[in-house]
PDB file of N, CA and C in Angstrom:
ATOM      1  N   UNK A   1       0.839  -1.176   0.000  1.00  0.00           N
ATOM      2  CA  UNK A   1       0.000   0.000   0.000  1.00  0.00           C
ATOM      3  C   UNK A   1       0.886   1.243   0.000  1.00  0.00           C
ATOM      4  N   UNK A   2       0.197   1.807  -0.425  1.00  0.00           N
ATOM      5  CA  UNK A   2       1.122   3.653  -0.790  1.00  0.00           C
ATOM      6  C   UNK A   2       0.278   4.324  -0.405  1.00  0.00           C
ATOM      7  N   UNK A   3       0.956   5.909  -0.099  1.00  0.00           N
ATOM      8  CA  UNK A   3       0.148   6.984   0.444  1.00  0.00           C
ATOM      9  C   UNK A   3       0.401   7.635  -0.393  1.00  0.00           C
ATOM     10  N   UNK A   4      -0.512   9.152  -0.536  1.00  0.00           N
ATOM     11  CA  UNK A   4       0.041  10.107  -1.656  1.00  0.00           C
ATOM     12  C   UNK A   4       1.402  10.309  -1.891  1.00  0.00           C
ATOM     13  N   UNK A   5       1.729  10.770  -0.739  1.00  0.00           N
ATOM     14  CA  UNK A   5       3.230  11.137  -0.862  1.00  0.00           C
ATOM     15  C   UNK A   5       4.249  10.067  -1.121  1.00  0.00           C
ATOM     16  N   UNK A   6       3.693   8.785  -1.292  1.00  0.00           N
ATOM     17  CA  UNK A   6       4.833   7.439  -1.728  1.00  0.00           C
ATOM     18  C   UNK A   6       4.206   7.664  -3.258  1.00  0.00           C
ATOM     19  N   UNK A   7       3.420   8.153  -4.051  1.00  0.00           N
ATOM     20  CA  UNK A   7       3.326   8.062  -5.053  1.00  0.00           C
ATOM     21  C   UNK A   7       4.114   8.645  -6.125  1.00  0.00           C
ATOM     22  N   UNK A   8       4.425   7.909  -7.359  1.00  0.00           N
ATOM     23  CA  UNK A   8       5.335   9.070  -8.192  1.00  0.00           C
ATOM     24  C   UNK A   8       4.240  10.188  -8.989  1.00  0.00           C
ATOM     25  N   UNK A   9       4.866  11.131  -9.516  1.00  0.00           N
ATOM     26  CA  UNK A   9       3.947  12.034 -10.239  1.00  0.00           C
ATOM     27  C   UNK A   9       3.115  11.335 -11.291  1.00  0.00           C
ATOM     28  N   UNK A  10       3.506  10.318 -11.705  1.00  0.00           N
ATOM     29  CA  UNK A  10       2.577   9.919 -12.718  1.00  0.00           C
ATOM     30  C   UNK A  10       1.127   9.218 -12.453  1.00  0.00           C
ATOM     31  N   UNK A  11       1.508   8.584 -10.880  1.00  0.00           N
ATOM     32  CA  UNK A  11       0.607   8.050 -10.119  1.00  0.00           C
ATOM     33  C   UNK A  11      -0.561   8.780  -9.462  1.00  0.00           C
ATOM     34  N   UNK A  12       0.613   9.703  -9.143  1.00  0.00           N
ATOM     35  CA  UNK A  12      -0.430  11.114  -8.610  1.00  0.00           C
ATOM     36  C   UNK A  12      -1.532  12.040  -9.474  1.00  0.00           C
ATOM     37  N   UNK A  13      -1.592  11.899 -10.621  1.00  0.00           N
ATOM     38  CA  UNK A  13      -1.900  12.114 -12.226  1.00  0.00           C
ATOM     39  C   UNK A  13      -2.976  11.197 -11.915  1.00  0.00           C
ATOM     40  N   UNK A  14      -2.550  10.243 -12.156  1.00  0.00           N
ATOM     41  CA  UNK A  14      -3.693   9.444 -12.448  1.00  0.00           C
ATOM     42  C   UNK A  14      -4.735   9.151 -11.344  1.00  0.00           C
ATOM     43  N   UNK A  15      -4.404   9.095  -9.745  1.00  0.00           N
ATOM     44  CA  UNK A  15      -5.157   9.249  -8.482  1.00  0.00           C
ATOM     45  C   UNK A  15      -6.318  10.453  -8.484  1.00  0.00           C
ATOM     46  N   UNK A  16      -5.549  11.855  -9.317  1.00  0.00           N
ATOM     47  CA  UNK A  16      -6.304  12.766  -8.727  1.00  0.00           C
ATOM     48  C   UNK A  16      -7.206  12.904 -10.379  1.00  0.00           C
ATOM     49  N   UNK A  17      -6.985  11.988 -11.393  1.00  0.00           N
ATOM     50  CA  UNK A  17      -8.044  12.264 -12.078  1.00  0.00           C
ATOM     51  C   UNK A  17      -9.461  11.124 -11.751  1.00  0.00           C
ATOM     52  N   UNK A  18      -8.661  10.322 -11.325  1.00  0.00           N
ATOM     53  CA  UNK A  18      -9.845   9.275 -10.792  1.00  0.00           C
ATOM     54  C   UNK A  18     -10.782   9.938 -10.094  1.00  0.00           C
ATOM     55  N   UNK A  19      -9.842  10.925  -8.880  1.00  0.00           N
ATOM     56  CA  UNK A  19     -10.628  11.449  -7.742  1.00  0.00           C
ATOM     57  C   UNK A  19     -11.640  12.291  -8.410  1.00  0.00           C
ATOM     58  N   UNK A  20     -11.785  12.994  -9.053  1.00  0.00           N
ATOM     59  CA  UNK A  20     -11.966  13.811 -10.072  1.00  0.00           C
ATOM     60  C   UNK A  20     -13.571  13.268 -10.816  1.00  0.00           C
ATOM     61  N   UNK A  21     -13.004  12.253 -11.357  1.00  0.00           N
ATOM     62  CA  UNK A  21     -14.212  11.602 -12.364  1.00  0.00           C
ATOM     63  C   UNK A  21     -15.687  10.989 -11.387  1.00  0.00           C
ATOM     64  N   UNK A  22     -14.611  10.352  -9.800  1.00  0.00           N
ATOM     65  CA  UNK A  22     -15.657  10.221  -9.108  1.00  0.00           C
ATOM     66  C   UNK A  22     -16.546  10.721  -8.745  1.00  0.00           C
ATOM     67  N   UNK A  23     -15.816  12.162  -8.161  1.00  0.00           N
ATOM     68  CA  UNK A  23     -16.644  13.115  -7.831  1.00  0.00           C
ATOM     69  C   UNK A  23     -17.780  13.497  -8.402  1.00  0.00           C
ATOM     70  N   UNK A  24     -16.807  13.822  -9.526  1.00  0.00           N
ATOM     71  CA  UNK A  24     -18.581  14.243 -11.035  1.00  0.00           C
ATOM     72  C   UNK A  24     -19.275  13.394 -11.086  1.00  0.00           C
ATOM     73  N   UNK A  25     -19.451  12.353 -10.831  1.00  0.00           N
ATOM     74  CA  UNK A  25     -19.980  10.987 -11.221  1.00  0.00           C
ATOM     75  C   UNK A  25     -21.156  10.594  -9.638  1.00  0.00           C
ATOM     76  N   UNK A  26     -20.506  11.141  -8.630  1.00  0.00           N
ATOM     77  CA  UNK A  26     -20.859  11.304  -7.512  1.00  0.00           C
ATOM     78  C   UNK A  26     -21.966  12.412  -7.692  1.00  0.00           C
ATOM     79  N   UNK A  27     -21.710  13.607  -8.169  1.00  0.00           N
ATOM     80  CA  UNK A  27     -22.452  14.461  -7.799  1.00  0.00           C
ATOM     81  C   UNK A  27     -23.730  14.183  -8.963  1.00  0.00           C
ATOM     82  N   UNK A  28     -23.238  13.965 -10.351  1.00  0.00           N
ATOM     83  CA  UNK A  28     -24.586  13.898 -11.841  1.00  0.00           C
ATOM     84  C   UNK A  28     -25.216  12.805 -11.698  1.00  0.00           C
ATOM     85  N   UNK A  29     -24.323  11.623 -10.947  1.00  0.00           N
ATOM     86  CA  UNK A  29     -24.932  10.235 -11.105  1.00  0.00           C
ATOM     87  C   UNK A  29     -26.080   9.851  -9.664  1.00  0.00           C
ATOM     88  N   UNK A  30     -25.443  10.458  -8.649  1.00  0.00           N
ATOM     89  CA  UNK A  30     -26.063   9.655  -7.487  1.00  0.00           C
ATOM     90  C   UNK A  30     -26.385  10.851  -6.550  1.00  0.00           C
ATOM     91  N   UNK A  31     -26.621  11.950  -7.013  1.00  0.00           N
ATOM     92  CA  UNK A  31     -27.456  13.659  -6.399  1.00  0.00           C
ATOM     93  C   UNK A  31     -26.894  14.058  -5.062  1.00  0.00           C
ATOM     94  N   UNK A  32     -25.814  14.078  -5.172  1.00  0.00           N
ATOM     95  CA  UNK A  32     -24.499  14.459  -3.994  1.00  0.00           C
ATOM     96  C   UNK A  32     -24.083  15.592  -3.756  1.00  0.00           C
ATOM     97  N   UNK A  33     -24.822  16.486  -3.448  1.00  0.00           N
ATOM     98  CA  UNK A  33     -25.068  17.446  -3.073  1.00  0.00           C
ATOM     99  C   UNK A  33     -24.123  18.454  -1.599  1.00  0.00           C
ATOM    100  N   UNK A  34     -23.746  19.694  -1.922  1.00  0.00           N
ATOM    101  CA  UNK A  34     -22.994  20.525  -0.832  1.00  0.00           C
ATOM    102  C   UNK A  34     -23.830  21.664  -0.214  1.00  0.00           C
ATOM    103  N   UNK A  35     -23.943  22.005   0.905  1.00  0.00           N
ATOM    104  CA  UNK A  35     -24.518  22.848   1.889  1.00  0.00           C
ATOM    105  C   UNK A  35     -23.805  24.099   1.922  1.00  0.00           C
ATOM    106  N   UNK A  36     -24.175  24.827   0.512  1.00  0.00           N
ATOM    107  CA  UNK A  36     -23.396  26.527   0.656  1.00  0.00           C
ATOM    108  C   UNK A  36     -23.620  27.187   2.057  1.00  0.00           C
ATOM    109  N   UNK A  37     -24.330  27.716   2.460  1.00  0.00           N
ATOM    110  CA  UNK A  37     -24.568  28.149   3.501  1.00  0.00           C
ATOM    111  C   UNK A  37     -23.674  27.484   4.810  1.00  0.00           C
ATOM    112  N   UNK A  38     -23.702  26.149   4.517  1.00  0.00           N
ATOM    113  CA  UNK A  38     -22.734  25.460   5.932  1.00  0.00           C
ATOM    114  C   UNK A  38     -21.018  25.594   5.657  1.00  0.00           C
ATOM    115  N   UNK A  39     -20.987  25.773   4.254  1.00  0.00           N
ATOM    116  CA  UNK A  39     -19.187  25.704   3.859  1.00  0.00           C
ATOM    117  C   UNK A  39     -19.053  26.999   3.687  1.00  0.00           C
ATOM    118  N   UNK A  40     -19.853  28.058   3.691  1.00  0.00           N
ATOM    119  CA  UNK A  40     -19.456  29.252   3.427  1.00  0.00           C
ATOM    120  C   UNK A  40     -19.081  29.433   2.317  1.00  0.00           C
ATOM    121  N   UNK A  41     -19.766  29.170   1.106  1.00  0.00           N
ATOM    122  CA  UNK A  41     -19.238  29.122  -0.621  1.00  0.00           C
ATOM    123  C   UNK A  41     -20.840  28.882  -1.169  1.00  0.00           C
ATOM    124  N   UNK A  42     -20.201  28.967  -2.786  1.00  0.00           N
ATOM    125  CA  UNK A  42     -21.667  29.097  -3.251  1.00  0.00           C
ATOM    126  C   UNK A  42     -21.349  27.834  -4.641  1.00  0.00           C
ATOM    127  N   UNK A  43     -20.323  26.928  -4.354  1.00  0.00           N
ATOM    128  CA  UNK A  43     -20.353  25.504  -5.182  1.00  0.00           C
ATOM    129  C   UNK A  43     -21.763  24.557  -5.467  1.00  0.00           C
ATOM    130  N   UNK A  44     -22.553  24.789  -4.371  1.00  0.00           N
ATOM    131  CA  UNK A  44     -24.074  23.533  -4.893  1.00  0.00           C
ATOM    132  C   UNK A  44     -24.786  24.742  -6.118  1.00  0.00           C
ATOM    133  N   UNK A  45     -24.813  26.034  -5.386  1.00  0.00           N
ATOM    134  CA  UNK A  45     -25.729  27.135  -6.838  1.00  0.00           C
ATOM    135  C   UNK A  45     -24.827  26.728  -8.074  1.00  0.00           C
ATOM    136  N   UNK A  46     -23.790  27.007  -7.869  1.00  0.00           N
ATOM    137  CA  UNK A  46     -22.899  26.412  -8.997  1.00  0.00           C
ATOM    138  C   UNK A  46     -23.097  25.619 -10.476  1.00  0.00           C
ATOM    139  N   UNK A  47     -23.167  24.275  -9.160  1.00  0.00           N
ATOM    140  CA  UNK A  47     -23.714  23.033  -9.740  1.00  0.00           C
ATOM    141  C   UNK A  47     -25.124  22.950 -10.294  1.00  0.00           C
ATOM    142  N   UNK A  48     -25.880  23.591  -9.498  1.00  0.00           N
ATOM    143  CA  UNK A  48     -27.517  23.332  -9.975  1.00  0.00           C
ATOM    144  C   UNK A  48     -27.494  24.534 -11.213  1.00  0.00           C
ATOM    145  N   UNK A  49     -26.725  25.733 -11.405  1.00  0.00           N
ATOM    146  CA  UNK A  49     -26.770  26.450 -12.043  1.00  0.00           C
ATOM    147  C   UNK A  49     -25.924  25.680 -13.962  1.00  0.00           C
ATOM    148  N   UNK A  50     -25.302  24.509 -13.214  1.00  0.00           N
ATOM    149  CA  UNK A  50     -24.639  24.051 -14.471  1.00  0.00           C
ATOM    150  C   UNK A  50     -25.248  22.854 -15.354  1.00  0.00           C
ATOM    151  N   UNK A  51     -26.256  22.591 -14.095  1.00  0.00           N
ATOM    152  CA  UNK A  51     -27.462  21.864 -14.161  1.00  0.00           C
ATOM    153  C   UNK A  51     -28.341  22.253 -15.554  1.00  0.00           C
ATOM    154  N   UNK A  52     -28.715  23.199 -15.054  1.00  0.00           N
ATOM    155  CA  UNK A  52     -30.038  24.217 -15.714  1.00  0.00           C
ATOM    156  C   UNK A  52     -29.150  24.688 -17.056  1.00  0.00           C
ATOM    157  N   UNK A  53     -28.266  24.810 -17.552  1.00  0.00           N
ATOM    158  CA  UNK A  53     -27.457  25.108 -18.610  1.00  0.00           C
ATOM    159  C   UNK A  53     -27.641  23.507 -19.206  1.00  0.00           C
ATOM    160  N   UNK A  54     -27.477  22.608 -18.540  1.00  0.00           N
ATOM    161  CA  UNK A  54     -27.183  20.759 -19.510  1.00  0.00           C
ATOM    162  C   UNK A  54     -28.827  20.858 -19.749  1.00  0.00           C
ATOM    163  N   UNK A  55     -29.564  21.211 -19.245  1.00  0.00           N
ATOM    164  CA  UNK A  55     -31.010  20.850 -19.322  1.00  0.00           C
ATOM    165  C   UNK A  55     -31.486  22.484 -20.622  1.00  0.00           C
ATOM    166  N   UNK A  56     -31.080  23.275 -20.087  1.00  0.00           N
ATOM    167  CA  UNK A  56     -31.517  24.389 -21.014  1.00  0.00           C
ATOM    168  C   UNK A  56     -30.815  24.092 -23.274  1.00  0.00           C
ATOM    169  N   UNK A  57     -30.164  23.068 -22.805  1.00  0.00           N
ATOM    170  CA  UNK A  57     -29.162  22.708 -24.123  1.00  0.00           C
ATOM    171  C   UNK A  57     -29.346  21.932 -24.754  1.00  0.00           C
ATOM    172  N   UNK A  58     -30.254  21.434 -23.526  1.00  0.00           N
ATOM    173  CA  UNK A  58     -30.786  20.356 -24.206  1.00  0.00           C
ATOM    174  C   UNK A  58     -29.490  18.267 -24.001  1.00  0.00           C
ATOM    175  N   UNK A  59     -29.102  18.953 -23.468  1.00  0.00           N
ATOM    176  CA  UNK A  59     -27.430  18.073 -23.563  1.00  0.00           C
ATOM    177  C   UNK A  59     -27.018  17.849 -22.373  1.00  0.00           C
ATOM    178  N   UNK A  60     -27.704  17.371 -21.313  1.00  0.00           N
ATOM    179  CA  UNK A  60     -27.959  16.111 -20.159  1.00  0.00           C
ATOM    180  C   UNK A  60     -26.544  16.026 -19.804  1.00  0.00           C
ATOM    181  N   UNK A  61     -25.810  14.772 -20.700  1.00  0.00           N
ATOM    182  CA  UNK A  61     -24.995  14.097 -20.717  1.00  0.00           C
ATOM    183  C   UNK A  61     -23.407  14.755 -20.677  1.00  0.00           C
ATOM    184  N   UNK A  62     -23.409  16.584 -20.944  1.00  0.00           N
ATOM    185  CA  UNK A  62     -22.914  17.249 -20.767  1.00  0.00           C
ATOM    186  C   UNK A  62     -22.467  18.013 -19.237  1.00  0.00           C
ATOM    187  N   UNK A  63     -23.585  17.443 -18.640  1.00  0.00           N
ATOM    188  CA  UNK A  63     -23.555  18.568 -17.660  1.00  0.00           C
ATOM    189  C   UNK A  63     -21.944  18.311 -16.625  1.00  0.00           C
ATOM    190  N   UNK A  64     -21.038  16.999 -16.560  1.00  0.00           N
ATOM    191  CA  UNK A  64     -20.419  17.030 -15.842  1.00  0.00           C
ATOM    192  C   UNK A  64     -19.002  17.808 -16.155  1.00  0.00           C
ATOM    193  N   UNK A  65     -19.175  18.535 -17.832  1.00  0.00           N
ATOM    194  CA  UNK A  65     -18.228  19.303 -17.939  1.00  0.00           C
ATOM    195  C   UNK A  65     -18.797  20.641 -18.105  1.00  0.00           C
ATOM    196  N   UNK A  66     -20.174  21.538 -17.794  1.00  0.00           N
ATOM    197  CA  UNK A  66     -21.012  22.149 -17.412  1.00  0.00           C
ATOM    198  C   UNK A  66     -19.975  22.525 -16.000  1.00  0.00           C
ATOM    199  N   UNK A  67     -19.982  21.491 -14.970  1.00  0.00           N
ATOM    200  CA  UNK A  67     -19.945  21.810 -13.614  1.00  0.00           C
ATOM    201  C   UNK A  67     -18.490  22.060 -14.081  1.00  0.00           C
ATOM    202  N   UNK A  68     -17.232  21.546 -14.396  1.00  0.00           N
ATOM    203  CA  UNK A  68     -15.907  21.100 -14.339  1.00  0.00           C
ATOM    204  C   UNK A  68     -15.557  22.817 -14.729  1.00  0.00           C
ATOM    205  N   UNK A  69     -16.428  23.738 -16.312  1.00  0.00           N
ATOM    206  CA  UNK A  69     -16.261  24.886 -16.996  1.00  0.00           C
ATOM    207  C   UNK A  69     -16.229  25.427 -15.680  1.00  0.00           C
ATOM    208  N   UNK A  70     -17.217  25.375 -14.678  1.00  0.00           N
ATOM    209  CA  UNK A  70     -18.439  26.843 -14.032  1.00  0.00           C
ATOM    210  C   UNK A  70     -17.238  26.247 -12.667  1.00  0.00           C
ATOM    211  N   UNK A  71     -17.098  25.917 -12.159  1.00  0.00           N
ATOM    212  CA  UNK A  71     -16.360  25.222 -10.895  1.00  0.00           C
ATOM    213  C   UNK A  71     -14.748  24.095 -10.511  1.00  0.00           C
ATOM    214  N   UNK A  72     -14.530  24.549 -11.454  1.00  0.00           N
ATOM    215  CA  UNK A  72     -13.164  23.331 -11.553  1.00  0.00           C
ATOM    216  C   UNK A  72     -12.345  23.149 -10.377  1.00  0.00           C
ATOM    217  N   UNK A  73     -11.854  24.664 -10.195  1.00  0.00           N
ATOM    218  CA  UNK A  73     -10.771  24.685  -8.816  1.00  0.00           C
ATOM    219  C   UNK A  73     -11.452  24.118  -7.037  1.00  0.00           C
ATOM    220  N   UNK A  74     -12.487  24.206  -7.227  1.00  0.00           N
ATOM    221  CA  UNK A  74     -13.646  23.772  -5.932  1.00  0.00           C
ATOM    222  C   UNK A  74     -13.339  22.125  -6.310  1.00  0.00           C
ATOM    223  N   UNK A  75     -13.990  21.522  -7.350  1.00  0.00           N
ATOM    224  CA  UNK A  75     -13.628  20.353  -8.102  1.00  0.00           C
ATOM    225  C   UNK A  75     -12.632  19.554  -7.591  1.00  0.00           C
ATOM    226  N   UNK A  76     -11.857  20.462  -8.169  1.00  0.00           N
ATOM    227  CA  UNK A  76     -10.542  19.865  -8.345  1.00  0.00           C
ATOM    228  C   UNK A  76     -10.091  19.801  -6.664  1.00  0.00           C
ATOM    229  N   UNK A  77     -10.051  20.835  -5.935  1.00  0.00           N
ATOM    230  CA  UNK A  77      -9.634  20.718  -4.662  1.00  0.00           C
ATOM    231  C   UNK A  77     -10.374  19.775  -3.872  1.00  0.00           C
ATOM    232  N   UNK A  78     -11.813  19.278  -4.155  1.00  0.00           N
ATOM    233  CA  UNK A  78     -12.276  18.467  -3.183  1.00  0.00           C
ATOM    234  C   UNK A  78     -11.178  16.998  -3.897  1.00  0.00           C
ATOM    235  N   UNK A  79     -11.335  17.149  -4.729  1.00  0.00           N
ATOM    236  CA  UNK A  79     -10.264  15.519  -5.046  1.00  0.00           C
ATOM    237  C   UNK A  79      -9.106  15.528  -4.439  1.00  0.00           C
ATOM    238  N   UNK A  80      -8.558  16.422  -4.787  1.00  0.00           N
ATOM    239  CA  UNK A  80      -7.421  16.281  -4.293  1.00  0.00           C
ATOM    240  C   UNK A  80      -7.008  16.108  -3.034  1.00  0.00           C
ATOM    241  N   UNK A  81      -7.895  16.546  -2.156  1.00  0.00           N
ATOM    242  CA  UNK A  81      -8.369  16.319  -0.360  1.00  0.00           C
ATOM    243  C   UNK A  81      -8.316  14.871  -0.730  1.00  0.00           C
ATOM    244  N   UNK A  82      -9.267  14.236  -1.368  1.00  0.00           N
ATOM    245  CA  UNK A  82      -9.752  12.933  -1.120  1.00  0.00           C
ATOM    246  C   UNK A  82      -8.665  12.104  -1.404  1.00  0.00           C
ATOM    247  N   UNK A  83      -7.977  12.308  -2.700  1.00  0.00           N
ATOM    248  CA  UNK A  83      -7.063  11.455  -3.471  1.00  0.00           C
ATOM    249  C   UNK A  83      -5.513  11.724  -2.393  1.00  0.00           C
ATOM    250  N   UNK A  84      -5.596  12.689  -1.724  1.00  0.00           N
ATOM    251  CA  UNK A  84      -4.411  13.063  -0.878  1.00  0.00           C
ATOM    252  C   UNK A  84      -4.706  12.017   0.488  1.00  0.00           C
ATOM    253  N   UNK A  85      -5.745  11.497   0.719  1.00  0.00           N
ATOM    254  CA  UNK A  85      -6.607  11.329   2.304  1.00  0.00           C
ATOM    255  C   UNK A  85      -6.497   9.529   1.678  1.00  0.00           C
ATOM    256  N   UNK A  86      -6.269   8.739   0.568  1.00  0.00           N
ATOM    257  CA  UNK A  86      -6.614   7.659   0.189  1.00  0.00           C
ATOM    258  C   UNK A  86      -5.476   6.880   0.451  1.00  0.00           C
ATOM    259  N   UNK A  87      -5.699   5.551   0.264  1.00  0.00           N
ATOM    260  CA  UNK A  87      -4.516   4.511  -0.236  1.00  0.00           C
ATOM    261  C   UNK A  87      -4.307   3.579  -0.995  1.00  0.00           C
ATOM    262  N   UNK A  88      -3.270   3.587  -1.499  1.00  0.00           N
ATOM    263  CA  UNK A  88      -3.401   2.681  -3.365  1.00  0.00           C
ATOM    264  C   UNK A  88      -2.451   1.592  -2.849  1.00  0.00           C
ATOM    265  N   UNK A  89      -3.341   0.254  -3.130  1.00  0.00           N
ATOM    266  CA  UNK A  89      -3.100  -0.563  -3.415  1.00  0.00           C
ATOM    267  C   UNK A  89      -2.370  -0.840  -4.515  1.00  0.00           C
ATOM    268  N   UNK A  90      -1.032  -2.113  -4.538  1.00  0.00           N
ATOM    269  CA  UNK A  90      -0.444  -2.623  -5.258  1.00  0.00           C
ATOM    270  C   UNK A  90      -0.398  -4.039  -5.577  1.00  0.00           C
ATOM    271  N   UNK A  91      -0.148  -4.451  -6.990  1.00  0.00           N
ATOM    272  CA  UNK A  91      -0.137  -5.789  -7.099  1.00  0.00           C
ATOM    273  C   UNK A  91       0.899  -6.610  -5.877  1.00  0.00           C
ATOM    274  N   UNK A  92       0.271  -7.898  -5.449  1.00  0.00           N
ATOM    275  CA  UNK A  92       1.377  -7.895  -4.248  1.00  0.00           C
ATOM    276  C   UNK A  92       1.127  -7.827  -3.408  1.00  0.00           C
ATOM    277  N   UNK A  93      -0.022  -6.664  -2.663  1.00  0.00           N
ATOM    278  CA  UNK A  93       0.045  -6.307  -1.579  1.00  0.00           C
ATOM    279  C   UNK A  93      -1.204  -7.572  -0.914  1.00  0.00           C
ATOM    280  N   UNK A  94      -0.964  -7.360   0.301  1.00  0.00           N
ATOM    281  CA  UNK A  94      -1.868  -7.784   1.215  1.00  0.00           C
ATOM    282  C   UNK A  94      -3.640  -8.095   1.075  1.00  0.00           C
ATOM    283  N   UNK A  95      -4.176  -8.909   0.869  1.00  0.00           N
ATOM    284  CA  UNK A  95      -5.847  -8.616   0.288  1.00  0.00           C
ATOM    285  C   UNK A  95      -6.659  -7.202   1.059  1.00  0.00           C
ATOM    286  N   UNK A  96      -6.985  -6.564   0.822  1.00  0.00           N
ATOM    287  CA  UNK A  96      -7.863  -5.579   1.192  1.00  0.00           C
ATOM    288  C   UNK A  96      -9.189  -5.887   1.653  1.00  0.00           C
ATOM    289  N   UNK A  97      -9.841  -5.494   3.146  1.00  0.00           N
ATOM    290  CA  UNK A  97     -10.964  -5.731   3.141  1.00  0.00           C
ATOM    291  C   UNK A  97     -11.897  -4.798   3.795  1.00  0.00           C
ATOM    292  N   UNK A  98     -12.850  -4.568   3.240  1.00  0.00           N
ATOM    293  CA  UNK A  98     -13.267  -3.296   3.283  1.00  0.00           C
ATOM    294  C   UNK A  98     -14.586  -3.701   4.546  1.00  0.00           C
ATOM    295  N   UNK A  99     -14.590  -2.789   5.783  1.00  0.00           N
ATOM    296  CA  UNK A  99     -15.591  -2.898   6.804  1.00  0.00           C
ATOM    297  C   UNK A  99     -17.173  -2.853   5.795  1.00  0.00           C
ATOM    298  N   UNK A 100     -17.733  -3.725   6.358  1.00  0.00           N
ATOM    299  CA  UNK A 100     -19.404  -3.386   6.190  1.00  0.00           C
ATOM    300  C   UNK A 100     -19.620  -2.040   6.716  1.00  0.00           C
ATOM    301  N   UNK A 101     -20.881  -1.471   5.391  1.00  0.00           N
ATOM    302  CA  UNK A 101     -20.882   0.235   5.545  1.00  0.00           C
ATOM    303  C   UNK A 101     -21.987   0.269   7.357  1.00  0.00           C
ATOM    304  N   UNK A 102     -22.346  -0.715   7.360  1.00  0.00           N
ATOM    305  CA  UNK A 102     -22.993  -0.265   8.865  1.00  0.00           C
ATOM    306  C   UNK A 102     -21.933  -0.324  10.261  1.00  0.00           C
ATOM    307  N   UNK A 103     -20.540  -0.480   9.796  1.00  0.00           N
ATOM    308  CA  UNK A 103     -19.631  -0.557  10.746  1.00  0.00           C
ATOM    309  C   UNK A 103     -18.584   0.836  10.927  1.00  0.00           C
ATOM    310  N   UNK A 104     -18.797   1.299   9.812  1.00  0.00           N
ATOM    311  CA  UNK A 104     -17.808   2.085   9.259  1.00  0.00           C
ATOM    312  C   UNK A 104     -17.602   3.423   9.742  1.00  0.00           C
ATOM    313  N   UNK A 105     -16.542   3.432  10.811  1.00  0.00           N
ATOM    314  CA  UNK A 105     -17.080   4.910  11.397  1.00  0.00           C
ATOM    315  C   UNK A 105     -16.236   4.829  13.317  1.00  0.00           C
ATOM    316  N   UNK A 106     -16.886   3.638  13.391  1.00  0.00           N
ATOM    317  CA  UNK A 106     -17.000   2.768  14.527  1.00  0.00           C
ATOM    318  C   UNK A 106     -15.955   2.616  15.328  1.00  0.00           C
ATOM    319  N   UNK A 107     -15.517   3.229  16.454  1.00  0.00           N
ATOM    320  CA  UNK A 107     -14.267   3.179  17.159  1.00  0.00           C
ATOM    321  C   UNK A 107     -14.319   2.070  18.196  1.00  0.00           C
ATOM    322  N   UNK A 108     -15.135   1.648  18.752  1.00  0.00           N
ATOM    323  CA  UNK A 108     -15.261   0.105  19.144  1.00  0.00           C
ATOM    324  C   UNK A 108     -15.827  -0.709  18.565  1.00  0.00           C
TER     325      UNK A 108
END
């Protein structure tokens, strides 16, 4: 297993576009939504505003580069939190096993 900082740049490239694709994919695919008012920013108007542009265009399937045009650096920085906060597995390594999501959290 590797941490960001064991990664080479090319790795890191490719981590933070993953992080990246999830996100969008997170937010157009499965309605993942941010609380302007609670973060002190205005990224969800953003989004719903990049929304109403894929829908006004007629072009849906657009909208996750809609959000990427209108918001990138917000974007981009939540990945990079995430993709910085992760750990990459390597061929080799140890099996991975991921807690059941009703455990997950759980300090005892």
């Amino acid at each position: 297993m590797k941490t960001w900082q064991q990664l080479n740049e090319a790795q890191q490239r490719w981590a933070l576009e993953k992080a990246t694709t999830g996100l969008l994919r997170a937010i157009v695919e499965d309605g993942v939504r941010f609380d302007d008012q609670r973060n002190g920013d205005t990224l969800q108007a953003k989004i719903d505003a990049a929304g109403e542009k894929a829908e006004r265009m007629q072009t849906p399937w657009f909208w996750h580069e809609y959000i990427t045009d209108t918001c990138r650096a917000e974007i981009e920085g939540i990945a990079r939190a995430s993709a910085e906060d992760s750990v990459y597995a390597e061929i080799g390594d140890a099996n991975v096993v991921y807690l059941p999501h009703n455990l997950q959290g759980e300090t005892k």
